[in-house]
PDB file of N, CA and C in Angstrom:
ATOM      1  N   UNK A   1     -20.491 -33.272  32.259  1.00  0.00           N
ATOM      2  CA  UNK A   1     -19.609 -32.457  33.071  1.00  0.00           C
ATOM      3  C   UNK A   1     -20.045 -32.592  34.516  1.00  0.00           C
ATOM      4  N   UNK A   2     -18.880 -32.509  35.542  1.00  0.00           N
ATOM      5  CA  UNK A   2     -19.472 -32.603  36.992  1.00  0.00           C
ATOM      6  C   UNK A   2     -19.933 -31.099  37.258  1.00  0.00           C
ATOM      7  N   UNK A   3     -21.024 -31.377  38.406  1.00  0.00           N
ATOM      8  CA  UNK A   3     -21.313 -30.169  38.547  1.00  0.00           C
ATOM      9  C   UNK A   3     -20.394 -29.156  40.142  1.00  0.00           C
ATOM     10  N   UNK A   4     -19.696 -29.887  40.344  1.00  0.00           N
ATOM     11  CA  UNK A   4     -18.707 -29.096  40.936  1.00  0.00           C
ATOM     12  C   UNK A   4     -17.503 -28.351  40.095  1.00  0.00           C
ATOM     13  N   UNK A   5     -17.236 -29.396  38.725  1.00  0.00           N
ATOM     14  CA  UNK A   5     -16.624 -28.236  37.836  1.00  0.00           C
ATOM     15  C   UNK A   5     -17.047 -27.111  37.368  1.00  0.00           C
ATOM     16  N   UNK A   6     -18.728 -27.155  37.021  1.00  0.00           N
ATOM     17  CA  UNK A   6     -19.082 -26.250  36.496  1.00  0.00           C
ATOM     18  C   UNK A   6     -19.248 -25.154  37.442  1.00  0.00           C
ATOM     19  N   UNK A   7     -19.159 -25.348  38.943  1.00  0.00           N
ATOM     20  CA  UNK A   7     -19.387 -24.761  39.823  1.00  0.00           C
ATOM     21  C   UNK A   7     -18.353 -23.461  39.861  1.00  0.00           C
ATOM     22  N   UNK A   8     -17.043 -24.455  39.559  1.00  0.00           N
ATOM     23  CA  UNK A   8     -15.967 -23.949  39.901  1.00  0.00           C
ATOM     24  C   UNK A   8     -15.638 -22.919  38.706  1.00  0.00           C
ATOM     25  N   UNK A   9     -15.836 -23.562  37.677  1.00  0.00           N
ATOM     26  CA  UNK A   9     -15.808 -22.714  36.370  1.00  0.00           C
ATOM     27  C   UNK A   9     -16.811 -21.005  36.389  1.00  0.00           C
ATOM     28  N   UNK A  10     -17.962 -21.330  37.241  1.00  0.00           N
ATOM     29  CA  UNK A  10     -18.967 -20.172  37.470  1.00  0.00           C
ATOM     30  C   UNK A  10     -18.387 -19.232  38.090  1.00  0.00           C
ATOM     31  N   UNK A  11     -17.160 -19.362  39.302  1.00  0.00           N
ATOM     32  CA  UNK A  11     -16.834 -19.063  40.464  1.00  0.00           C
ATOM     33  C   UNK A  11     -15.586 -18.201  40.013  1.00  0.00           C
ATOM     34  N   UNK A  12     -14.778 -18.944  38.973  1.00  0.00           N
ATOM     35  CA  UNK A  12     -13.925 -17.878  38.428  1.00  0.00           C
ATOM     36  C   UNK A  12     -13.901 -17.025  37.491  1.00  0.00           C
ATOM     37  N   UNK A  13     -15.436 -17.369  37.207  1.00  0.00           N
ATOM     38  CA  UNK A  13     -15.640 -16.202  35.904  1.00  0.00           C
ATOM     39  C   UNK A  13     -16.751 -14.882  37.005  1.00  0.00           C
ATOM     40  N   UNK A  14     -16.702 -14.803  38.073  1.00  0.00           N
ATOM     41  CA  UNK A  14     -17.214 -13.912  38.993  1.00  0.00           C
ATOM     42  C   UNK A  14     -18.514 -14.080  39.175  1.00  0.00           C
ATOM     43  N   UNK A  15     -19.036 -15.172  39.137  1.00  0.00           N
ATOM     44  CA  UNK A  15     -20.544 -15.343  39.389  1.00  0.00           C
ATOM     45  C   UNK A  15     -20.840 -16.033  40.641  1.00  0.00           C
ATOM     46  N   UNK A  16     -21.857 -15.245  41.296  1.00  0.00           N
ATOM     47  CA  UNK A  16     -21.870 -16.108  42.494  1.00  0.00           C
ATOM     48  C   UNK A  16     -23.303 -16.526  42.886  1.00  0.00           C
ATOM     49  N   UNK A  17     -23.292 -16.863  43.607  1.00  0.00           N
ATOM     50  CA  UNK A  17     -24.440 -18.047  44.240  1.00  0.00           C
ATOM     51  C   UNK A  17     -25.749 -16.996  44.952  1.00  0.00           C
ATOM     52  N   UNK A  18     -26.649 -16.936  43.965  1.00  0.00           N
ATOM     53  CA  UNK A  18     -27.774 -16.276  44.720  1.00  0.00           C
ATOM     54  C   UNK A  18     -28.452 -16.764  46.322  1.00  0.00           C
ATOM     55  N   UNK A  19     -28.988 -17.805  45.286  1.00  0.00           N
ATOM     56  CA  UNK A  19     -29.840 -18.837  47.064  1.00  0.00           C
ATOM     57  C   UNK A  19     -29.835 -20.032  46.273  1.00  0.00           C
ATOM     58  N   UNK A  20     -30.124 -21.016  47.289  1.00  0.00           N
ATOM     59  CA  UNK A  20     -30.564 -22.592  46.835  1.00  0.00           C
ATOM     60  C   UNK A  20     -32.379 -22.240  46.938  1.00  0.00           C
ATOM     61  N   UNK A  21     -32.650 -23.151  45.593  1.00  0.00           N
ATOM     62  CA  UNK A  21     -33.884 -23.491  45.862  1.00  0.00           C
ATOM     63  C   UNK A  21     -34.360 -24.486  45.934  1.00  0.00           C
ATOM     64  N   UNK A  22     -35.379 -25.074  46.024  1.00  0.00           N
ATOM     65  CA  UNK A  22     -35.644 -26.432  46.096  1.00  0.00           C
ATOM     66  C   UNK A  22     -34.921 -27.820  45.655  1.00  0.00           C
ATOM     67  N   UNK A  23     -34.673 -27.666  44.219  1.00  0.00           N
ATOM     68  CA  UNK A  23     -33.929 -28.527  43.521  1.00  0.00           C
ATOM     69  C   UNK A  23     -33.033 -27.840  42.587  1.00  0.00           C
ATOM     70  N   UNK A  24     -32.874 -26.662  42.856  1.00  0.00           N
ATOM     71  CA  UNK A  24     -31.875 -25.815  41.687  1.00  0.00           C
ATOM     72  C   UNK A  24     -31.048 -25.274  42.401  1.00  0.00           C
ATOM     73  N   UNK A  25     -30.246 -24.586  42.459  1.00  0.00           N
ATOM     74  CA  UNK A  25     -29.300 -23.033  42.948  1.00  0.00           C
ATOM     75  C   UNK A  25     -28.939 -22.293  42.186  1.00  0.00           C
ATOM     76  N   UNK A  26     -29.695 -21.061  42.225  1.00  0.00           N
ATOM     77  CA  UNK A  26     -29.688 -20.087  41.431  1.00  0.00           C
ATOM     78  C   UNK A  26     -28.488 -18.990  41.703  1.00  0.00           C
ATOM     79  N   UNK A  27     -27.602 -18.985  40.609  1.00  0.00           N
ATOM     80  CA  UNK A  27     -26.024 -17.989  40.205  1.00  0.00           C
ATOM     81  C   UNK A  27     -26.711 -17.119  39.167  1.00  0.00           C
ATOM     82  N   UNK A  28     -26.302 -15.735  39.601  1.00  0.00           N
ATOM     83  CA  UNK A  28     -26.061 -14.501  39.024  1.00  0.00           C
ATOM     84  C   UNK A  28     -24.714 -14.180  39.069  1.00  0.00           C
ATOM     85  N   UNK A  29     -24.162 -13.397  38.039  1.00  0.00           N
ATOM     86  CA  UNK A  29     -23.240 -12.537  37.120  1.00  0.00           C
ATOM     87  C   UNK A  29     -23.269 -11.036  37.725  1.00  0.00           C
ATOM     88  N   UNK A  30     -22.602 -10.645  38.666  1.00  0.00           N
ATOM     89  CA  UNK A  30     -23.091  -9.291  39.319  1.00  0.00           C
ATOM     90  C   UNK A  30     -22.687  -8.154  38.087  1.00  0.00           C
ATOM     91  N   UNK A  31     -21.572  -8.524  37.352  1.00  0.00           N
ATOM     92  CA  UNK A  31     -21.577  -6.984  36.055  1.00  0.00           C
ATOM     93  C   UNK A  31     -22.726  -6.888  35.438  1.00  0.00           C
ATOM     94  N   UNK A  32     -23.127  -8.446  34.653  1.00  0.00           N
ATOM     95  CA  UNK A  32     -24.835  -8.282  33.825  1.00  0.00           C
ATOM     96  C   UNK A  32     -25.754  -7.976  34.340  1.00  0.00           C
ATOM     97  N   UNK A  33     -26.033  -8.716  35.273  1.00  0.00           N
ATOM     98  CA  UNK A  33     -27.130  -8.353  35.979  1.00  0.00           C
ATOM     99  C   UNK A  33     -28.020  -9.808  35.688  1.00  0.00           C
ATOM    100  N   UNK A  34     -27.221 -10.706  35.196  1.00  0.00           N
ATOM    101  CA  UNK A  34     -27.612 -12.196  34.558  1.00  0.00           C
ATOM    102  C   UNK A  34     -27.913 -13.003  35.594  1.00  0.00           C
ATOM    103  N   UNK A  35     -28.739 -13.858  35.623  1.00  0.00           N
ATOM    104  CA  UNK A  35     -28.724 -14.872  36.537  1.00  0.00           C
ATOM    105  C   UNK A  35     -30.053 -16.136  36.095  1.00  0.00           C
ATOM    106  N   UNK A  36     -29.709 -17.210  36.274  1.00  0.00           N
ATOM    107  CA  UNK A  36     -30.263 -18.635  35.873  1.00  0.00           C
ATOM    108  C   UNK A  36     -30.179 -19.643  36.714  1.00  0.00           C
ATOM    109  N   UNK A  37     -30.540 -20.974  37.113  1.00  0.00           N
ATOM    110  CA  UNK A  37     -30.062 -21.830  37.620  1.00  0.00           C
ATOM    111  C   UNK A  37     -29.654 -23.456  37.496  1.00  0.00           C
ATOM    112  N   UNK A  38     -29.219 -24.015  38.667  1.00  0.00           N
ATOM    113  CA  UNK A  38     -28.228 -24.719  37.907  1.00  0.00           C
ATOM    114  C   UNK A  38     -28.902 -26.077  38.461  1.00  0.00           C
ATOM    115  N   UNK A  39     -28.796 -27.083  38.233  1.00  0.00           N
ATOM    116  CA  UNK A  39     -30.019 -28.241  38.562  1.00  0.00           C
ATOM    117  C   UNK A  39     -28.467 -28.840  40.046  1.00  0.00           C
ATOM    118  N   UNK A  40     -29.053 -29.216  40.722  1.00  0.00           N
ATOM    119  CA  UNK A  40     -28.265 -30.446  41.661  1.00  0.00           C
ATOM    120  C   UNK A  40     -28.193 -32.262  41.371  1.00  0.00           C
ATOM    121  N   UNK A  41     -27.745 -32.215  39.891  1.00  0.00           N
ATOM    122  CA  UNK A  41     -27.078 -33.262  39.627  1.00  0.00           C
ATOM    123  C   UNK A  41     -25.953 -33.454  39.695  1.00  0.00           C
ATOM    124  N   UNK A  42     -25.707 -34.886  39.888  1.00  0.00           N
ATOM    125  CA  UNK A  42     -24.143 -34.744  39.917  1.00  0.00           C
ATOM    126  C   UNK A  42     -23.296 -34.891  38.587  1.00  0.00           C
ATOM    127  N   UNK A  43     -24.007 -35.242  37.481  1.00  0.00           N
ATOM    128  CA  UNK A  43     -23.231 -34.880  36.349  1.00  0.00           C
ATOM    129  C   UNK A  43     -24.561 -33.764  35.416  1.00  0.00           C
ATOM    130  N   UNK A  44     -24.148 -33.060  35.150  1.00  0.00           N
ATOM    131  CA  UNK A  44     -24.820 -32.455  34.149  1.00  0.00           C
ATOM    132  C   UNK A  44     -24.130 -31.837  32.700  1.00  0.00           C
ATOM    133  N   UNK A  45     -25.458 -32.128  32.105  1.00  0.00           N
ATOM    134  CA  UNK A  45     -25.493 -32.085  30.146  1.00  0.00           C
ATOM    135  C   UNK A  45     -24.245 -31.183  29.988  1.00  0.00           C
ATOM    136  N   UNK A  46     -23.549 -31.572  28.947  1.00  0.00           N
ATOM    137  CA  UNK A  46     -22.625 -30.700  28.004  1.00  0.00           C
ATOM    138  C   UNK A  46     -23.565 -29.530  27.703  1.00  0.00           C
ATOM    139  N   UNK A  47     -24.386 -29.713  26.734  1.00  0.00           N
ATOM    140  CA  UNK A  47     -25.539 -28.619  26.837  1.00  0.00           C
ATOM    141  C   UNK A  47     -25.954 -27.768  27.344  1.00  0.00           C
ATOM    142  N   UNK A  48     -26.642 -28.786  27.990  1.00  0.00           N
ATOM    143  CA  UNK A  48     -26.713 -27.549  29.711  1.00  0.00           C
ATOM    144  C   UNK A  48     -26.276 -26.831  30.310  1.00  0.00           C
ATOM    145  N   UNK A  49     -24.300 -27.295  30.560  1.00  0.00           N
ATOM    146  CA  UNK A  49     -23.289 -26.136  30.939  1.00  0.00           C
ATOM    147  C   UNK A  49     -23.250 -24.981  30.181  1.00  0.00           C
ATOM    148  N   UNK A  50     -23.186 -25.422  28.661  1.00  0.00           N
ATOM    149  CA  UNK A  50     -23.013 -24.433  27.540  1.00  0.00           C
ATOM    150  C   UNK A  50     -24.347 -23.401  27.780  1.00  0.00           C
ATOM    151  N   UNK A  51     -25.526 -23.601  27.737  1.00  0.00           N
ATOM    152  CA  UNK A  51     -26.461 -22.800  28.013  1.00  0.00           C
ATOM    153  C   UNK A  51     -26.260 -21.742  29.130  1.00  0.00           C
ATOM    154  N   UNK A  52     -26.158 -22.053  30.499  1.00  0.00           N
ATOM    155  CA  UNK A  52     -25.812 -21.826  31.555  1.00  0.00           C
ATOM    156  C   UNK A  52     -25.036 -20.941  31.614  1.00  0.00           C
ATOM    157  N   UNK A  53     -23.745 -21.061  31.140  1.00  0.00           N
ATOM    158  CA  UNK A  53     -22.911 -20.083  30.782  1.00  0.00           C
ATOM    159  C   UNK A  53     -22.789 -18.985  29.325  1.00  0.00           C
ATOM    160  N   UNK A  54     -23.738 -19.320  28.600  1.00  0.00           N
ATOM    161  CA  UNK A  54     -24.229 -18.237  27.883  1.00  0.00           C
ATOM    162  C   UNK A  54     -25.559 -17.251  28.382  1.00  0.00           C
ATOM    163  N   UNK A  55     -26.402 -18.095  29.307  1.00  0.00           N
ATOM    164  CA  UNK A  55     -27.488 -17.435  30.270  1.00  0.00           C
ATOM    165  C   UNK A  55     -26.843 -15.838  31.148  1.00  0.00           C
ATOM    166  N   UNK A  56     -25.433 -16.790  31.646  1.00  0.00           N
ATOM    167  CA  UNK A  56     -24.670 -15.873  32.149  1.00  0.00           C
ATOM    168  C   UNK A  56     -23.582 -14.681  31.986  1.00  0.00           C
ATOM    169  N   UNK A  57     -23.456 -15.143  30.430  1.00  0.00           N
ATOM    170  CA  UNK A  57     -22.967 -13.939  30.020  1.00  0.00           C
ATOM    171  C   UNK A  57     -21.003 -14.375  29.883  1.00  0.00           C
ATOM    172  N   UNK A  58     -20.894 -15.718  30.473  1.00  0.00           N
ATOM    173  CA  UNK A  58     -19.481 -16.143  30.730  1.00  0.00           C
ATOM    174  C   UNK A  58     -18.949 -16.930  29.571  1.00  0.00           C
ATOM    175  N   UNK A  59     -17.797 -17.005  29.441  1.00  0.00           N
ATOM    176  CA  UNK A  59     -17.138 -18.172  28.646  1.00  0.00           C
ATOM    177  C   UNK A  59     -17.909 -19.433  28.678  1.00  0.00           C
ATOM    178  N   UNK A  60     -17.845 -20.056  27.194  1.00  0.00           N
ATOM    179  CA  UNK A  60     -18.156 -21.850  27.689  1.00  0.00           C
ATOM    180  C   UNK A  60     -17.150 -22.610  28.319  1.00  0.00           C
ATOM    181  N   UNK A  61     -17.388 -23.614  29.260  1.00  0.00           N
ATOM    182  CA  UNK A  61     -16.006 -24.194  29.726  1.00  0.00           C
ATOM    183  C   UNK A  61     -15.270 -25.222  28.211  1.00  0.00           C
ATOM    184  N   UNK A  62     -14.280 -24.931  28.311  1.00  0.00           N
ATOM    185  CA  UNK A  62     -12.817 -25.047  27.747  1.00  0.00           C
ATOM    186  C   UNK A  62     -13.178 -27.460  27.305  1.00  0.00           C
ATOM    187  N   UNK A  63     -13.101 -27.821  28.826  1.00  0.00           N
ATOM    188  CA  UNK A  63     -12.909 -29.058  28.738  1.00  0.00           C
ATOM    189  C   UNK A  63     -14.164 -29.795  29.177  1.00  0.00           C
ATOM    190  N   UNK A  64     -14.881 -30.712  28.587  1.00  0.00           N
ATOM    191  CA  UNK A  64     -15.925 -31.736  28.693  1.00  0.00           C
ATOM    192  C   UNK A  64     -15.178 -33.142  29.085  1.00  0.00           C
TER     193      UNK A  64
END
């Protein structure tokens, strides 16, 4: 998956962008109180999204 989809996918399920860190950028879920981060590749794992968005408390995305 690109990681601007997953970006985008994060973005409409109300999660937003804590800070960048070194090599990650860390998104929290402001209802949960959830938050994880997301690597700066440009494609990242099916897996990985799926995790990510169970970290967060959101839907898995729909399309791979």
């Amino acid at each position: 998956m690109k990681r601007i989809d997953l970006l985008r996918h994060l973005t409409q399920h109300g999660c937003r962008l804590l800070r960048e860190g070194a090599n990650h950028s860390w998104w929290h879920h402001p209802q949960s109180g959830a938050r994880t981060s997301v690597p700066r590749h440009n494609e990242i794992n099916n897996h990985l999204a799926k995790k990510i968005c169970r970290d967060l408390g959101i839907a898995e995305p729909a399309s791979f």
